[in-house]
Protein backbone atom coordinates (compact mmCIF):
# COMPACT_ATOMS: atom_id res chain seq x y z
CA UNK A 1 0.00 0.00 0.00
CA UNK A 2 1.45 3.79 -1.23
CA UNK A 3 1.97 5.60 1.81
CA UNK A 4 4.33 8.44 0.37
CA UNK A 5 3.71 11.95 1.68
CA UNK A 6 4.11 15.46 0.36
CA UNK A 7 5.99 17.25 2.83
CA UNK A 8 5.31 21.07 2.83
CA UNK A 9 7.55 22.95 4.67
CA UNK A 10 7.29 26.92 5.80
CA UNK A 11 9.36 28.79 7.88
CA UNK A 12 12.71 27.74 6.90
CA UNK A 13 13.94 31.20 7.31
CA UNK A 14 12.44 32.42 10.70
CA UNK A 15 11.70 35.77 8.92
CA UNK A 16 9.82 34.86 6.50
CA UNK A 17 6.49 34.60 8.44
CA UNK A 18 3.97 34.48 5.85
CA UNK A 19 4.40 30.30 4.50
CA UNK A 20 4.58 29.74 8.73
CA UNK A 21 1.35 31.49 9.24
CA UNK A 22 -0.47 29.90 6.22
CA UNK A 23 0.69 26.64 7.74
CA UNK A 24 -0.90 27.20 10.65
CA UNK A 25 -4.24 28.71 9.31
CA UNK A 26 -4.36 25.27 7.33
CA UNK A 27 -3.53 23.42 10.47
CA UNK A 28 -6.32 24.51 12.17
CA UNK A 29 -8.63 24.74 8.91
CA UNK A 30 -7.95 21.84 7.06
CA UNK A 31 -10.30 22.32 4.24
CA UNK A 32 -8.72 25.59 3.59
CA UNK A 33 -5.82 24.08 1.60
CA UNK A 34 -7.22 21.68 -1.54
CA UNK A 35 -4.73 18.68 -1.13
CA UNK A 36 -6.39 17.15 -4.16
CA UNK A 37 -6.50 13.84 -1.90
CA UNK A 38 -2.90 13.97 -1.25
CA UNK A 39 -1.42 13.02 2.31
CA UNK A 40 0.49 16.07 3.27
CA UNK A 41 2.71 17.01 6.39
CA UNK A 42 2.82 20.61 7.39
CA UNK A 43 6.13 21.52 9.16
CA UNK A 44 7.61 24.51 10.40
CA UNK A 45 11.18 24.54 8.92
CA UNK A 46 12.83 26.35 11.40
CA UNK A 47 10.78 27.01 14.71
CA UNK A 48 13.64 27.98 16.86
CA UNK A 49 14.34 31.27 14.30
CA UNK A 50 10.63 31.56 13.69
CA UNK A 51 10.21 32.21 17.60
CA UNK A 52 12.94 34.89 17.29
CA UNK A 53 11.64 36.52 14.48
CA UNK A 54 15.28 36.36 12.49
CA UNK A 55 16.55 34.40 9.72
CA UNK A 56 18.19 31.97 11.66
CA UNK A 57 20.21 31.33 14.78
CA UNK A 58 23.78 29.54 14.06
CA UNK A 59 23.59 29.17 10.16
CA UNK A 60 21.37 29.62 7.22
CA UNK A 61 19.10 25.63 7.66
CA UNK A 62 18.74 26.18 3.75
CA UNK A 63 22.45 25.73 2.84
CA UNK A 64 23.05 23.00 5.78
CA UNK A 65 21.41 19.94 4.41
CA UNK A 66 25.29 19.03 3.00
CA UNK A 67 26.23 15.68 3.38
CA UNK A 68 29.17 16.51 4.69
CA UNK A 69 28.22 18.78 7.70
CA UNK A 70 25.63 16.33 8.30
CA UNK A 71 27.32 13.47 8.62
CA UNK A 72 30.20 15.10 10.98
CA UNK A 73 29.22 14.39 14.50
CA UNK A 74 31.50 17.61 15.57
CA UNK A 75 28.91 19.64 13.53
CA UNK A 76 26.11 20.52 16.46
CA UNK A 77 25.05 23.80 15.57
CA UNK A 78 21.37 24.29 15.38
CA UNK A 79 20.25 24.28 12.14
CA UNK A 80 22.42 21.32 11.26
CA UNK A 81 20.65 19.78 14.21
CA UNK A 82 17.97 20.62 13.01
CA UNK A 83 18.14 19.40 9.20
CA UNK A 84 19.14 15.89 10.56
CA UNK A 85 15.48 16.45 13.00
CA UNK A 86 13.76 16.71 9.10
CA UNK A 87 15.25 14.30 7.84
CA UNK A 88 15.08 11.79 10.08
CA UNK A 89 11.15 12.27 10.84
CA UNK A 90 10.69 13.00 6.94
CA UNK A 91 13.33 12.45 4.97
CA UNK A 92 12.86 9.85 2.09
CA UNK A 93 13.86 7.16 4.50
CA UNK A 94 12.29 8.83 7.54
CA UNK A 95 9.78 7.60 10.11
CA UNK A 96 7.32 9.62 8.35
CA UNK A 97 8.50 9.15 4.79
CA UNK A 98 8.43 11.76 2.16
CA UNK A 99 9.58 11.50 -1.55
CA UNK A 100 8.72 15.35 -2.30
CA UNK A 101 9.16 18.18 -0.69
CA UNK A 102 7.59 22.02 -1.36
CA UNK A 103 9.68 24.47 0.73
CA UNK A 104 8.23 27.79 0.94
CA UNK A 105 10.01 31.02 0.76
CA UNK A 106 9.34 34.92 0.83
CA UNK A 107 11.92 37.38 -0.67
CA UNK A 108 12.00 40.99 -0.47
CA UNK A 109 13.08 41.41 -4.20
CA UNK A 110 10.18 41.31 -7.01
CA UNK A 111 10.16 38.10 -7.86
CA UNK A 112 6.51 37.96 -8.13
CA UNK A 113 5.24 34.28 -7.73
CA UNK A 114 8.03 32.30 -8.81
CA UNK A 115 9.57 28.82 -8.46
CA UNK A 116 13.17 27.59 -8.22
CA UNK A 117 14.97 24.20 -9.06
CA UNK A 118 18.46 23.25 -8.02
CA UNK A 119 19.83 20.69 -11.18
CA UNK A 120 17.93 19.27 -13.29
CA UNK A 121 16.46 15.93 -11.74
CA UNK A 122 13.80 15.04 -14.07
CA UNK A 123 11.05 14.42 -12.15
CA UNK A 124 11.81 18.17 -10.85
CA UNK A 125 11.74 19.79 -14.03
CA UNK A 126 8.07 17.98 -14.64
CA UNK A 127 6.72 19.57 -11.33
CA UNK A 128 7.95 22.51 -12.37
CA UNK A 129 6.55 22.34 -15.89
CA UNK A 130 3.54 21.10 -14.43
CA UNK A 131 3.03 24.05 -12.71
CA UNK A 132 4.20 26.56 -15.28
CA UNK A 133 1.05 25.12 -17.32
CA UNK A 134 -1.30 25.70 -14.45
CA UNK A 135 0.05 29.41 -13.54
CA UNK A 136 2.19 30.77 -15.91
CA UNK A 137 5.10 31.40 -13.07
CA UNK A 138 8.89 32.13 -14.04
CA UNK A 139 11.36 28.88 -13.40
CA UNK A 140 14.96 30.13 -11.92
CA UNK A 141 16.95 27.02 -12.10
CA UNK A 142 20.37 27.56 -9.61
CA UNK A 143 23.36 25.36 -10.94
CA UNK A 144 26.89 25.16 -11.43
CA UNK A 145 27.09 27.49 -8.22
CA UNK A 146 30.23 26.22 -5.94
CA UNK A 147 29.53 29.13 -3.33
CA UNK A 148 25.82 27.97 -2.55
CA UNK A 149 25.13 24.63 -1.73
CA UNK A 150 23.34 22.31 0.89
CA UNK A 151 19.87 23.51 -0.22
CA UNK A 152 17.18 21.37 1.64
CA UNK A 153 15.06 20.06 -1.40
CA UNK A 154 18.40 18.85 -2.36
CA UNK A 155 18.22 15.81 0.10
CA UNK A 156 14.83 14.61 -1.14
CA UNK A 157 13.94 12.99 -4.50
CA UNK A 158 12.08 15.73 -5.83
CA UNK A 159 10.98 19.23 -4.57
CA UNK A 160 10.96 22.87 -5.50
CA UNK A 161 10.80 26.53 -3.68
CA UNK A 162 7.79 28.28 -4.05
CA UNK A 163 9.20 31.47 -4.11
CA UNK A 164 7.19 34.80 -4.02
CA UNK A 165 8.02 38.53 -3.40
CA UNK A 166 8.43 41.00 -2.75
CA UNK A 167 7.47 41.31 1.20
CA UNK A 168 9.84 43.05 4.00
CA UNK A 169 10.95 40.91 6.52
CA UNK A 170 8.60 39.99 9.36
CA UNK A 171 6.01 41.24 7.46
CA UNK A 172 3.17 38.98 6.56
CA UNK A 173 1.03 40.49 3.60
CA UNK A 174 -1.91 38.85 2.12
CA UNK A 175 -1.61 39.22 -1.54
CA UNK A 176 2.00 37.07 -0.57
CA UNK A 177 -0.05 34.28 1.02
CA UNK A 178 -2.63 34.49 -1.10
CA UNK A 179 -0.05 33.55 -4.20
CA UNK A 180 1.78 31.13 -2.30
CA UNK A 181 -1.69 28.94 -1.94
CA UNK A 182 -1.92 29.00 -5.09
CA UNK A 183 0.93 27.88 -6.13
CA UNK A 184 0.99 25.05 -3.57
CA UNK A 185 -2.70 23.98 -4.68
CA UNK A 186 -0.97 23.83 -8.28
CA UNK A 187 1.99 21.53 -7.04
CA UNK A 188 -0.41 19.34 -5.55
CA UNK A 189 -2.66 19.32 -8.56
CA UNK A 190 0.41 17.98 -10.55
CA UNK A 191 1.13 15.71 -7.81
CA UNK A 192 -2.33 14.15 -7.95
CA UNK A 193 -2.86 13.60 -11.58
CA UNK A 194 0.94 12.18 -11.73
CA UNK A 195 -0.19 10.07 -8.78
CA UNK A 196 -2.96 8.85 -10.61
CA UNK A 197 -0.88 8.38 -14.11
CA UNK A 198 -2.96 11.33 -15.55
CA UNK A 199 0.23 14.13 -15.95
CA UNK A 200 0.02 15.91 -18.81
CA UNK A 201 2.70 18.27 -19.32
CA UNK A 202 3.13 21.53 -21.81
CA UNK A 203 4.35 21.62 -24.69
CA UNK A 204 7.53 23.20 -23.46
CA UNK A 205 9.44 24.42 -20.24
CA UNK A 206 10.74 28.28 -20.24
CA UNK A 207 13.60 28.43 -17.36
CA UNK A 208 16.01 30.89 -16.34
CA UNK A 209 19.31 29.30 -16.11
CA UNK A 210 21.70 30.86 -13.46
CA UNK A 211 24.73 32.69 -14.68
CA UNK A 212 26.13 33.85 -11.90
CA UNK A 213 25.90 36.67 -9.09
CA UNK A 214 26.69 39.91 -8.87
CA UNK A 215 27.94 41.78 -5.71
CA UNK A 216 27.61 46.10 -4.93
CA UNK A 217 30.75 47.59 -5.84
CA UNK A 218 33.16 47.72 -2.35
CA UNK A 219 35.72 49.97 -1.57
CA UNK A 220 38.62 49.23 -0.17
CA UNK A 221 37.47 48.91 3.31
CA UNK A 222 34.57 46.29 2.16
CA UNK A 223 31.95 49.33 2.28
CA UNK A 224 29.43 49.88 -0.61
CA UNK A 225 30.54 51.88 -3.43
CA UNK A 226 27.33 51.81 -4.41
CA UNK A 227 23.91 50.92 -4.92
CA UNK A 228 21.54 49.28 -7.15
CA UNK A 229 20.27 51.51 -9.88
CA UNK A 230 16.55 52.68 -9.67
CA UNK A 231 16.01 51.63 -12.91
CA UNK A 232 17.21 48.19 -11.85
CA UNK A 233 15.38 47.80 -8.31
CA UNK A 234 12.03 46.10 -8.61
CA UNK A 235 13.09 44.89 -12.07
CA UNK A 236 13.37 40.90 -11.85
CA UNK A 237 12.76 38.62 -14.69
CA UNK A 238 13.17 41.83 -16.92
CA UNK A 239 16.05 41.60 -20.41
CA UNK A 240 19.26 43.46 -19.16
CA UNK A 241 21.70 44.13 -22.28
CA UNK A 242 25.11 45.84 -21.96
CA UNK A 243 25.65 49.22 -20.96
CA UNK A 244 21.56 49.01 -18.85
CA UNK A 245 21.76 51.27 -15.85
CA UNK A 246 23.25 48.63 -12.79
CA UNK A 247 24.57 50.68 -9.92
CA UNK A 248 24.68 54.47 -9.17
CA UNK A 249 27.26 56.07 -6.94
CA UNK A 250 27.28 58.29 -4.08
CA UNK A 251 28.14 61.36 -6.80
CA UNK A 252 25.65 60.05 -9.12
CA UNK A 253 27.94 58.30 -11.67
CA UNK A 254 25.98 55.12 -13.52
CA UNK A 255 27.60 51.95 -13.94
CA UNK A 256 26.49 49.58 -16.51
CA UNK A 257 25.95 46.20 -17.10
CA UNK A 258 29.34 44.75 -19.14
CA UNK A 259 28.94 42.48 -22.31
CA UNK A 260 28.81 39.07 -21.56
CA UNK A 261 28.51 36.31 -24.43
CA UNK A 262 25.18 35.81 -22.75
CA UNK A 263 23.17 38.79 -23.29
CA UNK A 264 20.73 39.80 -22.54
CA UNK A 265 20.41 38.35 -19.17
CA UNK A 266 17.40 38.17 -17.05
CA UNK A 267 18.32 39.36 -13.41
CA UNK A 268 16.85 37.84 -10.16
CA UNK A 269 16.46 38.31 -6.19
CA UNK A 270 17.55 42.02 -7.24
CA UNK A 271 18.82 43.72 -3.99
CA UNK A 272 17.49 40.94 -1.55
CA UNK A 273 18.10 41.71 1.72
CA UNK A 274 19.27 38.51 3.35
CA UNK A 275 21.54 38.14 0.59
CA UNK A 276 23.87 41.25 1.55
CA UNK A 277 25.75 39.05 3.96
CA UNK A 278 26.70 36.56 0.96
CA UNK A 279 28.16 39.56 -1.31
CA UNK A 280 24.89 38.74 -3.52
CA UNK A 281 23.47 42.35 -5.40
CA UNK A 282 21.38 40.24 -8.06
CA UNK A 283 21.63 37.06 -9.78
CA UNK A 284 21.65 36.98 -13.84
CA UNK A 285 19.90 34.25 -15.79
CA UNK A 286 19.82 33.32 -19.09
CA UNK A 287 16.25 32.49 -20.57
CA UNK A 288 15.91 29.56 -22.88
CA UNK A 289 13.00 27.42 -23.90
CA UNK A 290 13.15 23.73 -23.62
CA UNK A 291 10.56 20.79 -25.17
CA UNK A 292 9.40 18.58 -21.88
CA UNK A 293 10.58 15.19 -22.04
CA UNK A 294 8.73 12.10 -21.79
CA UNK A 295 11.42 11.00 -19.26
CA UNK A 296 10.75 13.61 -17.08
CA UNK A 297 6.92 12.77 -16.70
CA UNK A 298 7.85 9.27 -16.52
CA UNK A 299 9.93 9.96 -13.84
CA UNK A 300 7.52 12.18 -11.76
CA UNK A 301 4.65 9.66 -12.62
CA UNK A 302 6.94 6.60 -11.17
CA UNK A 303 7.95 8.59 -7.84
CA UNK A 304 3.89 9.66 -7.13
CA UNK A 305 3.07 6.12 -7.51
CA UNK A 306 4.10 5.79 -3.83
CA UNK A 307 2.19 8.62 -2.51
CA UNK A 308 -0.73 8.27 0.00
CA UNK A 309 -3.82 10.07 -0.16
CA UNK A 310 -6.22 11.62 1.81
CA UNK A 311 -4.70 13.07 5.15
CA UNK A 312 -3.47 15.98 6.21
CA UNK A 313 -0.75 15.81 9.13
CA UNK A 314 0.89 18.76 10.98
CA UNK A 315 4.01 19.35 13.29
């Protein structure tokens, strides 16, 4: 008997209160989330942070689900603590076991309702696709990134961020919740009809591959040497070609965007605020249009096989 659950997770950055609060509203209120007869578990990524109202306490939990800090019994701070908690309770060989995973995320940058892969597992790229034929939402996929890594959907067999913005800190809004519903209803609606070998996907996928990160210009004491150009703020998942506005000095100089073999290039999280302390102005992306795959439903349609229906669990 299938008894594979959908883990939904909120909170995995204490700040970002909205996906925690929506958690608990459907805690409470079951029937307020449509499950589409899936078995999901609710859990609150990071409660500890959550409680404190900051992103997190020791270390980011959404770059400490490495295998290597996990594994290292000298590694106790909390959030690795705390990854091995998820995993073990459910993690795809946990008590409660889950083969996908939604984590839920809030950004102060535009990003509008949004989703983002790490790789390109295929039964990823058809929940994604999936999803972009539901709601239309932009695709960032993050690869070939040696500076970020340990990302939690990383440790399960398939999963995606829901991520949507922009929202300050702390701050829960409810056009933000509203969006992130929706696009969680959609996931699960993808889910379902994979689970029950109806999946349909589009005709083709339209993803922003990363191309890399760009910091604010520092001075030689590490401080600013500028900031992000008004015509750039509030400007994600909009064409930037050489010489666009990208930073603006103190004395009003302009600095723009250099020619890469790339262009144009589709910036992301522009001037996100928890991503100051990882030298992280704005992402770039390259857009490109690919057909779906039959491997990739296959795939998706294989791993829902397993999944459980009709429950709704919380923690």
């Amino acid at each position: 008997m299938a008894d594979g659950r959908v883990l939904v997770v909120g909170g995995t950055h204490g700040n970002e209160r909205n996906a925690a609060w929506l958690l608990e509203h459907w805690r409470q209120e079951t029937s307020s989330l449509q499950s589409h007869g899936l078995d999901v578990d609710l859990v609150i990524g990071n409660p500890a942070a959550l409680a404190a109202g900051v992103r997190y306490l020791d270390r980011d939990l959404n770059r400490s689900f490495q295998p290597a800090l996990l594994e290292d019994p000298e590694q106790q701070e909390l959030e690795i603590q705390r990854a091995r908690q998820l995993l073990a309770a459910h993690g795809p060989s946990g008590v409660r076991a889950c083969p996908v995973v939604l984590d839920l995320h809030s950004t102060t940058a535009a990003m509008g309702n949004s989703l983002v892969l790490y790789g390109r597992r295929p039964a990823d790229l058809a929940l994604a696709a999936g999803i972009q034929g539901l709601l239309g939402l932009p695709i960032y996929l993050h690869e070939d990134d040696d500076s970020q890594h340990g990302f939690l959907i990383e440790r399960w067999p398939c999963g995606l961020v829901i991520e949507v913005g922009p929202v300050p800190q702390g701050v829960i809004t409810a056009t933000i919740c509203r969006q992130t519903q929706l696009a969680v209803e959609a996931a699960l609606q993808v889910l379902a009809d994979a689970q029950a070998g109806r999946l349909k996907l589009p005709a083709r996928l339209i993803v922003h591959l990363h191309r890399g990160s760009l910091d604010l210009p520092r001075q030689a004491d590490g401080q600013p040497g500028a900031c992000l150009h008004p015509q750039r703020q509030h400007r994600d998942w909009q064409p930037l070609h050489p010489g666009d506005p990208l930073f603006l000095t103190p004395d009003g100089i302009t600095l723009g965007l250099e020619a890469t073999a790339d262009s144009p290039l589709w910036p992301v999280f522009i001037n996100e605020a928890a991503y100051g302390e990882k030298g992280i102005a704005l992402s770039l992306t390259q857009q490109q249009h690919w057909p779906t795959q039959a491997s990739w439903s296959e795939a998706l349609t294989d791993l829902c096989a397993g999944l459980a229906i009709t429950a709704l669990t919380t923690e």
